[in-house]
Protein backbone atom coordinates (compact mmCIF):
# COMPACT_ATOMS: atom_id res chain seq x y z
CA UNK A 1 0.00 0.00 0.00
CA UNK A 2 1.33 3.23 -0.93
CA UNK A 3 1.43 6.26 1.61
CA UNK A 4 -1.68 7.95 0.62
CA UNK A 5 -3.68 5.59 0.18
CA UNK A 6 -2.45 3.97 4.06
CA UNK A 7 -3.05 7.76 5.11
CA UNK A 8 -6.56 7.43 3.48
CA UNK A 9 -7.44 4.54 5.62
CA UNK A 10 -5.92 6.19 8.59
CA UNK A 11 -8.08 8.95 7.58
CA UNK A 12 -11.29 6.98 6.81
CA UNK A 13 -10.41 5.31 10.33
CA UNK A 14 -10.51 8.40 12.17
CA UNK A 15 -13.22 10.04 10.82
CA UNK A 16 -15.50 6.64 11.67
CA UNK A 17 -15.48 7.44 15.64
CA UNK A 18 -17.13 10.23 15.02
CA UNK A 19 -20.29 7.70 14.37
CA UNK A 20 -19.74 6.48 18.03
CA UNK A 21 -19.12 9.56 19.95
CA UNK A 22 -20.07 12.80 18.58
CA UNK A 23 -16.75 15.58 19.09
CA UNK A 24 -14.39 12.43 18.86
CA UNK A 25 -13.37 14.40 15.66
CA UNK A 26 -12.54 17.63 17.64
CA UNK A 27 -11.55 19.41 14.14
CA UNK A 28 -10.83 17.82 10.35
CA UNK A 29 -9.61 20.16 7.13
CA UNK A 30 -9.19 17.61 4.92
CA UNK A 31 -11.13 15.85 1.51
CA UNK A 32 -14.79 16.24 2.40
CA UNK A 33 -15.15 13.25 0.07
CA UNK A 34 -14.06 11.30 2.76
CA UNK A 35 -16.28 12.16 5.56
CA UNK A 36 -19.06 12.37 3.38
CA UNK A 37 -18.21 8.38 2.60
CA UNK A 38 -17.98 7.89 6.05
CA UNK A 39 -21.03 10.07 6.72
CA UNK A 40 -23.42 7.45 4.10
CA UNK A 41 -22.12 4.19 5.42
CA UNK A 42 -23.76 1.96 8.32
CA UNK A 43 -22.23 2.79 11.84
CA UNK A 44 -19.68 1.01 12.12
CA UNK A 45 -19.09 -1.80 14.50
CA UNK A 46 -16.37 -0.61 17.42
CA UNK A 47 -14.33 -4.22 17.07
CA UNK A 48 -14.60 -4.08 13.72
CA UNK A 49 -12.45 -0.09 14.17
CA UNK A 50 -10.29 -1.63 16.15
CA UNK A 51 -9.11 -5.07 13.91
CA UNK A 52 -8.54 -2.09 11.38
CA UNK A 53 -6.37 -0.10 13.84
CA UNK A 54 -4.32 -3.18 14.47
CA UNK A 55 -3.81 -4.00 10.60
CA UNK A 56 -3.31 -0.25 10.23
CA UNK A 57 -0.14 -0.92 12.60
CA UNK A 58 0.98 -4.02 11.40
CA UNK A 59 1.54 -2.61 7.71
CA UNK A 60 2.81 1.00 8.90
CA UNK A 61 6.43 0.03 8.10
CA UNK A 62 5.78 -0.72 4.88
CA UNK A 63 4.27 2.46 3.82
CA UNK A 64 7.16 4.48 2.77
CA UNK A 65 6.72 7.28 5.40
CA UNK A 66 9.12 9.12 7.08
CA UNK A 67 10.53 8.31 10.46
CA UNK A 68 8.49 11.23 12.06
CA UNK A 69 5.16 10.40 10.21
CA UNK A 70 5.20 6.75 11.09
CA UNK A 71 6.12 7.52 15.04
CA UNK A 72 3.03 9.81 14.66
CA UNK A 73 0.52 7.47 12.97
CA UNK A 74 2.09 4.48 14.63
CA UNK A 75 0.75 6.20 18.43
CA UNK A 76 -2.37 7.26 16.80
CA UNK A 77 -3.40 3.76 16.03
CA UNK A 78 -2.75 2.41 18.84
CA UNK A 79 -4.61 5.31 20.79
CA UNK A 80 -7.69 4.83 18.38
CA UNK A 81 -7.24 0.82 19.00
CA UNK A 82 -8.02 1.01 22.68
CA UNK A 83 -11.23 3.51 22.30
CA UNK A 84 -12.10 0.77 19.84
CA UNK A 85 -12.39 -1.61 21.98
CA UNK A 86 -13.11 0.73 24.77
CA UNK A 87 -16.60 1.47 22.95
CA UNK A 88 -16.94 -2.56 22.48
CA UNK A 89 -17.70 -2.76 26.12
CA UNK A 90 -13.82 -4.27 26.94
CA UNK A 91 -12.17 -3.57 30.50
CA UNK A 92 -9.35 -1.69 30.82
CA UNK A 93 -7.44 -0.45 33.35
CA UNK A 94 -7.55 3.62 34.01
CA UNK A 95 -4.08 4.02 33.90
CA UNK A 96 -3.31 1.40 31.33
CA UNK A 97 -6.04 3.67 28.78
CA UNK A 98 -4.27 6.56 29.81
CA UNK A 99 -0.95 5.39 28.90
CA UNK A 100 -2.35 3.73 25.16
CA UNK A 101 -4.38 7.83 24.38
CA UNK A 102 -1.74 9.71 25.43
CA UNK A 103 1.46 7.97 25.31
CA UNK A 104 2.55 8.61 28.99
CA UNK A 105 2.12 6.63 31.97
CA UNK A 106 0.65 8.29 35.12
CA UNK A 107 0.64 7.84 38.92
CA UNK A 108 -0.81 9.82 42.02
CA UNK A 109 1.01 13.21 42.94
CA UNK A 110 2.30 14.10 46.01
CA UNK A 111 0.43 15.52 48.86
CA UNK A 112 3.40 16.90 50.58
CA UNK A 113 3.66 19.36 47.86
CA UNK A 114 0.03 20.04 47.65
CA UNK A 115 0.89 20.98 51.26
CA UNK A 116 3.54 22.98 50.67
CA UNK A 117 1.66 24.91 47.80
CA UNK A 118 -1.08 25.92 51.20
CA UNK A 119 1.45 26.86 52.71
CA UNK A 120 3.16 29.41 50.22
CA UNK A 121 -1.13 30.41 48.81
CA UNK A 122 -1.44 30.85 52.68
CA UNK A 123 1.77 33.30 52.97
CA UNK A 124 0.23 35.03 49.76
CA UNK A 125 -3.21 35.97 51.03
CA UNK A 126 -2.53 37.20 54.96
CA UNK A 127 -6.48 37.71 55.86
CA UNK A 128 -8.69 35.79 58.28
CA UNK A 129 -10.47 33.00 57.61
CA UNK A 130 -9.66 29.62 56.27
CA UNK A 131 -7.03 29.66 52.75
CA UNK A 132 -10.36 27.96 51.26
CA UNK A 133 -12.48 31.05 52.09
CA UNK A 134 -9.77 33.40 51.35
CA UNK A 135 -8.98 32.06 47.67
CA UNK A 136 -12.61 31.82 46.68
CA UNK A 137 -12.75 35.34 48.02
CA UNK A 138 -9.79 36.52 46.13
CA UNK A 139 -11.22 34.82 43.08
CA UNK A 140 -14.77 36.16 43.54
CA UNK A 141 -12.94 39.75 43.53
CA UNK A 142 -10.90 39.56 40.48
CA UNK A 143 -14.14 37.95 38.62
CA UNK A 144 -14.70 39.79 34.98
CA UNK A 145 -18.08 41.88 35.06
CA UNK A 146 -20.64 40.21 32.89
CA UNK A 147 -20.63 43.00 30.88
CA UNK A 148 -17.15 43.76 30.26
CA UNK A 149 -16.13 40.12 29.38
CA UNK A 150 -16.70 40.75 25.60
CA UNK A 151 -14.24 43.92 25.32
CA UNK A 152 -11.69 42.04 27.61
CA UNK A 153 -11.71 39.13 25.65
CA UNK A 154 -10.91 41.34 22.54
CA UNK A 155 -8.49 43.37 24.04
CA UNK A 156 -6.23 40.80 25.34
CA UNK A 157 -6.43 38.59 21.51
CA UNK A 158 -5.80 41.74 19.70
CA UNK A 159 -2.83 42.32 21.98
CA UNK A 160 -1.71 38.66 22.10
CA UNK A 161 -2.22 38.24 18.26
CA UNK A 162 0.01 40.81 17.78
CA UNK A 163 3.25 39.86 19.55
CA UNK A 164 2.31 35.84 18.14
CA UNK A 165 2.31 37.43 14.63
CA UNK A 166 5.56 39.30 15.37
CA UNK A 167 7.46 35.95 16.31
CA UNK A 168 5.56 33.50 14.71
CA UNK A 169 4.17 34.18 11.38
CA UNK A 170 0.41 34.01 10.55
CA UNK A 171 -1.22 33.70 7.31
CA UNK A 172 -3.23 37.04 6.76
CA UNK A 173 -6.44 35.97 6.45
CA UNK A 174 -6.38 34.01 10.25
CA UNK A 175 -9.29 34.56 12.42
CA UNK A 176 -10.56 33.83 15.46
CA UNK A 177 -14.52 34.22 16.39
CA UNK A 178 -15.25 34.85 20.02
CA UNK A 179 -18.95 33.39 21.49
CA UNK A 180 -20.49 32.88 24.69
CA UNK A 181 -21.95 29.36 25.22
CA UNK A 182 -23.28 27.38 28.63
CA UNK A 183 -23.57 24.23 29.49
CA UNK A 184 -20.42 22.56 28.72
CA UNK A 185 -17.98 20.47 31.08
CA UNK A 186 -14.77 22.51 30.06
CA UNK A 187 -14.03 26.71 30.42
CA UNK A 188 -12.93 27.25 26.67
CA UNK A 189 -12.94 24.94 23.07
CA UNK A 190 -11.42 26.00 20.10
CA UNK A 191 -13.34 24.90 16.72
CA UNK A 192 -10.82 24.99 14.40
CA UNK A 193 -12.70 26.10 10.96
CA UNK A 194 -10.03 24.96 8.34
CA UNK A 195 -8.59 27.98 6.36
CA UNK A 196 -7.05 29.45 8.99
CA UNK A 197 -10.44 30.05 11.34
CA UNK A 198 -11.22 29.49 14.48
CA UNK A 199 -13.97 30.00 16.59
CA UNK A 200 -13.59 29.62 20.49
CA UNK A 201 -16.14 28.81 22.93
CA UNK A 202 -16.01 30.18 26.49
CA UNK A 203 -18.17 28.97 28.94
CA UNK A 204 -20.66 31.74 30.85
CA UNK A 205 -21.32 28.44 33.55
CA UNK A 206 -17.51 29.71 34.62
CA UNK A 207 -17.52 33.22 36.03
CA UNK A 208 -13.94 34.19 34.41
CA UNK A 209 -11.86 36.03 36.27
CA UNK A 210 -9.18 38.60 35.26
CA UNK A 211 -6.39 36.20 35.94
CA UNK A 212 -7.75 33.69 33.86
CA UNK A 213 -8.54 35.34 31.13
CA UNK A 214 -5.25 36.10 29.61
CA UNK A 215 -4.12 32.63 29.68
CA UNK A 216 -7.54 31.28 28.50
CA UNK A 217 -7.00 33.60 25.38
CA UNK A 218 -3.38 32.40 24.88
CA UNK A 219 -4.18 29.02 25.35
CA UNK A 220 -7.65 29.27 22.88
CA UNK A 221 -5.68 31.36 20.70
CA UNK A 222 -2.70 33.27 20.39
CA UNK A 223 0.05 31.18 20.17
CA UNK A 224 -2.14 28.12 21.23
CA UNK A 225 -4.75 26.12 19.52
CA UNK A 226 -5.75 28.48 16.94
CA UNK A 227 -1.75 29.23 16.31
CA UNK A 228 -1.37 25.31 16.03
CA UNK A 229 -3.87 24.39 13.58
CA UNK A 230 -2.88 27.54 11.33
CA UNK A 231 1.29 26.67 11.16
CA UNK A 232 0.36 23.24 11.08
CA UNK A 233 -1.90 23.51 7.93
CA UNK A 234 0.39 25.76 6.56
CA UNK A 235 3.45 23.76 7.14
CA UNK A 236 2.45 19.98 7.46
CA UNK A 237 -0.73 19.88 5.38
CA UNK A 238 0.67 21.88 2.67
CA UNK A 239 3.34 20.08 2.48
CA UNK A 240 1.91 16.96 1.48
CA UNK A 241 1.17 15.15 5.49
CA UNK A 242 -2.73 14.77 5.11
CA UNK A 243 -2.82 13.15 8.47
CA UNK A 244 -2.73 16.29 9.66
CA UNK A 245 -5.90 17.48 8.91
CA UNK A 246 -7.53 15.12 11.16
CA UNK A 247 -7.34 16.08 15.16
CA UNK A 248 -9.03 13.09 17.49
CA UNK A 249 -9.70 13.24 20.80
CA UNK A 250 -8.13 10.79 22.91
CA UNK A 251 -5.01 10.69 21.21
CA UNK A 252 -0.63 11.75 21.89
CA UNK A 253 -2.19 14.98 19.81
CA UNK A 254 -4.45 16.07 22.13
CA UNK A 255 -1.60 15.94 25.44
CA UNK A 256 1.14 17.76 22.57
CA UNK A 257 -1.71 20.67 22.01
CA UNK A 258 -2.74 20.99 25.43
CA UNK A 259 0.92 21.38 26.86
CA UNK A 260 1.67 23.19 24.54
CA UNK A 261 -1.39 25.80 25.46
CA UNK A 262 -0.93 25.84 28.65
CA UNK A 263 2.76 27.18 28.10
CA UNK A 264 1.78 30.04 25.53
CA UNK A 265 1.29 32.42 27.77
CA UNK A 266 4.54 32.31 29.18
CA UNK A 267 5.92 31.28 26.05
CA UNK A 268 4.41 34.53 24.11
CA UNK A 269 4.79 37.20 26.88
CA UNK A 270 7.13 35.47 29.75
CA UNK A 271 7.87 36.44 33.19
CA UNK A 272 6.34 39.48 34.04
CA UNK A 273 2.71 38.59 32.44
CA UNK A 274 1.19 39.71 35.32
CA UNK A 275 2.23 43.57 35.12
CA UNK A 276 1.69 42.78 31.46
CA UNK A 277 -2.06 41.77 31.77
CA UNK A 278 -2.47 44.92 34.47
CA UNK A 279 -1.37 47.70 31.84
CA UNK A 280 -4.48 46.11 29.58
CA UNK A 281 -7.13 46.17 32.47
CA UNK A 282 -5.93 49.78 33.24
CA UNK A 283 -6.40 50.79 29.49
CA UNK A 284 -10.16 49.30 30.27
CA UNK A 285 -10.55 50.64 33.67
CA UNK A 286 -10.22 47.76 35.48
CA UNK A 287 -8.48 47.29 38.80
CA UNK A 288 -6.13 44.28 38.66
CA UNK A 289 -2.86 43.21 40.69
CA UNK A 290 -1.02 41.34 38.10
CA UNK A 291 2.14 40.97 40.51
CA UNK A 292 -0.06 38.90 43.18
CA UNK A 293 -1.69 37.38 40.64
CA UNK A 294 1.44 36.05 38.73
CA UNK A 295 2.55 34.63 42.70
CA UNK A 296 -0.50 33.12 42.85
CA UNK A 297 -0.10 30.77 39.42
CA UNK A 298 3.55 30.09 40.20
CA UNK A 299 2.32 28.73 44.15
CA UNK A 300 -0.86 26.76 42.77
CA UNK A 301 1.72 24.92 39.57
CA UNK A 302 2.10 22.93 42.54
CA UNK A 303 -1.58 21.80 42.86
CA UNK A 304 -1.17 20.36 39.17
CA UNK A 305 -1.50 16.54 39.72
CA UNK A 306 -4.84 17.16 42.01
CA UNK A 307 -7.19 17.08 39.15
CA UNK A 308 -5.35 13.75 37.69
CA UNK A 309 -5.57 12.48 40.84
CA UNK A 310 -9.33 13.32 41.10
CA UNK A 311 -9.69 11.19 38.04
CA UNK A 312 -7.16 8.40 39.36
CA UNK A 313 -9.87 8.17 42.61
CA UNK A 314 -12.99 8.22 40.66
CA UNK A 315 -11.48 5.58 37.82
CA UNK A 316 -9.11 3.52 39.54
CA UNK A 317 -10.28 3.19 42.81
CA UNK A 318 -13.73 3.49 42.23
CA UNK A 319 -14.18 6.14 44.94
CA UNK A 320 -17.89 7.87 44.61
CA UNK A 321 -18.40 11.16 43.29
CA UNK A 322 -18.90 12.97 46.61
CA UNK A 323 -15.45 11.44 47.69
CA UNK A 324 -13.68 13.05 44.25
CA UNK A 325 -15.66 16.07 45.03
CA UNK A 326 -14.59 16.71 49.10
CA UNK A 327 -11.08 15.27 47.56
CA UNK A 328 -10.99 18.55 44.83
CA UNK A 329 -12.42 20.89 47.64
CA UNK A 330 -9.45 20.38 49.91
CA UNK A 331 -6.59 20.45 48.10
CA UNK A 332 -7.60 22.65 44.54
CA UNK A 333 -9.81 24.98 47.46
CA UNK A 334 -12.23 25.19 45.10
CA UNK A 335 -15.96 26.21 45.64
CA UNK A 336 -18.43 22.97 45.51
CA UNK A 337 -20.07 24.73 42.36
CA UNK A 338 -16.32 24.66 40.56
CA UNK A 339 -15.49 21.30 42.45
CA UNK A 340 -18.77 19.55 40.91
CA UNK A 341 -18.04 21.36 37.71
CA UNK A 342 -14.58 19.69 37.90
CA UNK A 343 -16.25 16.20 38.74
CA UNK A 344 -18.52 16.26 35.49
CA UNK A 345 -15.72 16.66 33.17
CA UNK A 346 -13.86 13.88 35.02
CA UNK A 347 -16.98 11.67 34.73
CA UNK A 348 -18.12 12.51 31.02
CA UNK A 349 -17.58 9.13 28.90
CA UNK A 350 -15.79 11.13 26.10
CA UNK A 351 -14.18 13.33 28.38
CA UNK A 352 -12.77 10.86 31.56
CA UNK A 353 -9.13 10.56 30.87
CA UNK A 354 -8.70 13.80 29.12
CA UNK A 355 -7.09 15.75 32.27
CA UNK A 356 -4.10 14.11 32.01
CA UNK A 357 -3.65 15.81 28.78
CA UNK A 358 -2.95 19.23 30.77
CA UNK A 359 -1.12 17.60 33.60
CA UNK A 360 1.10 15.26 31.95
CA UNK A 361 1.23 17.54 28.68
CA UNK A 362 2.06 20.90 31.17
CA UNK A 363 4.95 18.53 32.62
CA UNK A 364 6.41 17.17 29.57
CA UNK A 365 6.76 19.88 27.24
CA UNK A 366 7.31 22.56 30.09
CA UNK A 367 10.43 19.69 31.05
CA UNK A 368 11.47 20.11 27.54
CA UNK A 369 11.24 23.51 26.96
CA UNK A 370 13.20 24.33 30.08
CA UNK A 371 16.41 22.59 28.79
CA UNK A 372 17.55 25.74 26.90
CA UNK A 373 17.74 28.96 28.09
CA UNK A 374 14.86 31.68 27.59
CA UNK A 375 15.00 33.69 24.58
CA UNK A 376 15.53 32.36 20.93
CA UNK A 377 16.45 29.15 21.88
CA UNK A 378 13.25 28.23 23.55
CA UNK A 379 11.63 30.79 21.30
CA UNK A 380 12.73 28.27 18.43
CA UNK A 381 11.84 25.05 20.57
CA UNK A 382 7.94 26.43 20.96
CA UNK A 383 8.32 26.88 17.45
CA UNK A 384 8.84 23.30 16.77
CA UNK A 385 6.52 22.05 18.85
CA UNK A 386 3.94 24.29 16.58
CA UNK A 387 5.19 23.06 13.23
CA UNK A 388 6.31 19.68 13.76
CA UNK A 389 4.16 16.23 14.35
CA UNK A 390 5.72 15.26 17.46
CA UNK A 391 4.13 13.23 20.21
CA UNK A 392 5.39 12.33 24.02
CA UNK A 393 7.66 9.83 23.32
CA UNK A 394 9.68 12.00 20.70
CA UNK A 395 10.33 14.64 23.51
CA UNK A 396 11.46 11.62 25.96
């Protein structure tokens, strides 16, 4: 089999778990002949997805690819084999489905550092009152007013789309559509349009607050997602790597794009984001203390693992939800609104494994980037990580 026609049936393969799960095809640029084909046939039959998967594998050598492409497709197939026969009805272990997505293996965090995180949160906010009460109070006083959310949210993408554009060249016609929505397990979701469009979701159910908001945007936007899919299908797709046009959930992809999002704000403006972000809520006459604020992310990187471990609890213990729930209280000191908000995106059937994407993708990539200096050297190593198919194992 020749390499587009094996990319074809990758393709074809991909597209088809869309007919299981709605959103398993998060975003796809490619032939519409071939959804459309997918689109008119029966729904297909989950073991039969994943016998395809496995042949898929089996006869990857032998497509004349390049070392990159095949480590890429060879990962995806195996991720798409296990939702196979995850939607089949077979058992398999949380951390063993985990490892077969995303190409990591995961394991509990450490509760002496979610300690020490308290303790340096604690130092940060000297008030009385429990460090529960005082966070949720901080966070209900740097909430965006209802009304001001729309200019905010274009004031910090025009201003992040410009220094993205300055360092890492955008087509001229890229776009990104702002809306509202409710509803949804997750805070933001990029659609990515094809063309270089995007439009991102952000979820009114989550009051967003002005610390947030900047790296929501960067993450959503500029240089995340949206920056992604646009280099990617200028670069990649252009160039002849059709696999490309496909993005699946549940696969290395998703943990590459998400660590690589939650990075961009750092990546794009650095240290010093905070005073950054309060120059733009002055220009908007909004009171913000970017200084505490930047403390406050930097103390809480410690809380990472929490939410993994959440899902760890809930999927590999079998703990019950009001368990994860009092777990996600305590040591995220979340509100029980954001805690049970937390809980559903854990327990969602499409959605259950996807935290470790941020976790194990924030660790990973920030790990990698970290090995050269700031400046143009990891200016150039975001830049790869934008244009190139890599996936976890290529930055082990």
């Amino acid at each position: 089999m020749g390499a587009d026609d094996f990319v074809n049936e990758y393709l074809l393969l991909g597209l088809a778990f869309d007919r299981l799960e709605d959103g398993f095809v998060d975003a796809y640029t490619g032939d519409p002949a071939l959804r459309r084909k997918v689109e008119n046939a029966p729904t297909p039959d989950p073991r039969d997805l994943s016998h395809t998967a496995r042949r898929l594998r089996d006869e990857l050598p032998g497509a004349a690819l390049s070392d990159e492409r095949t480590r890429f497709l060879d990962v995806h197939l195996r991720a798409l084999d296990c939702s196979a026969r995850k939607f089949a009805g077979e058992e398999i272990g949380f951390v063993d489905e985990v490892e077969a997505y995303f190409d990591v293996r995961i394991a509990p965090g450490d509760e002496d550092t979610y300690r020490d995180a308290h303790r340096r949160l604690d130092a940060l906010l000297p008030c009385t009152g429990s460090l529960t009460e005082r966070m949720q109070a901080h966070r209900r006083s740097d909430v965006i007013p209802a009304d001001r959310l729309a200019e905010c949210v274009d004031a910090f993408s025009s201003a992040l789309r410009e220094k993205v554009r300055a360092v890492y060249p955008l087509p001229d016609t890229e776009r990104v559509e702002y809306e509202i929505v409710g509803d949804k397990p997750w805070s933001g979701f990029n659609y990515y349009l094809g063309d270089y469009r995007s439009r991102v979701a952000i979820n009114s159910d989550l009051e967003q607050t002005m610390a947030h908001l900047p790296r929501l945007i960067a993450h959503e936007a500029y240089p995340g997602h949206h920056t992604e899919h646009c280099r990617k299908e200028a670069g990649l797709v252009a160039g002849g790597q059709a696999e490309q046009t496909l993005f699946l959930v549940n696969t290395p992809q998703c943990l590459m794009a998400e660590g690589l999002a939650d990075l961009a704000l750092e990546a794009i403006v650095g240290p010093g984001w905070g005073a950054w972000a309060q120059d733009i809520y002055a220009d908007l006459g909004l009171r913000f203390d970017g200084e505490l604020a930047e403390q406050l992310s930097e103390a809480s990187e410690q809380l990472l693992s929490v939410r993994q471990d959440a899902a760890l609890l809930l999927h590999d213990r079998g703990r019950s939800h009001d368990e994860v729930v009092e777990f996600l209280q305590r040591w995220s000191l979340s509100s029980p609104e954001r805690a049970r908000q937390s809980l559903r995106f854990l327990s969602s059937p499409l959605w259950r494994a996807y935290i470790s994407t941020y976790v194990e993708g924030y660790r990973l990539l920030g790990s990698w980037l970290g090995q050269v200096p700031a400046g143009a050297e990891r200016a150039d190593r975001f830049r790869r990580l934008l244009d190139e198919p890599l996936v976890p194992s290529s930055l082990r």
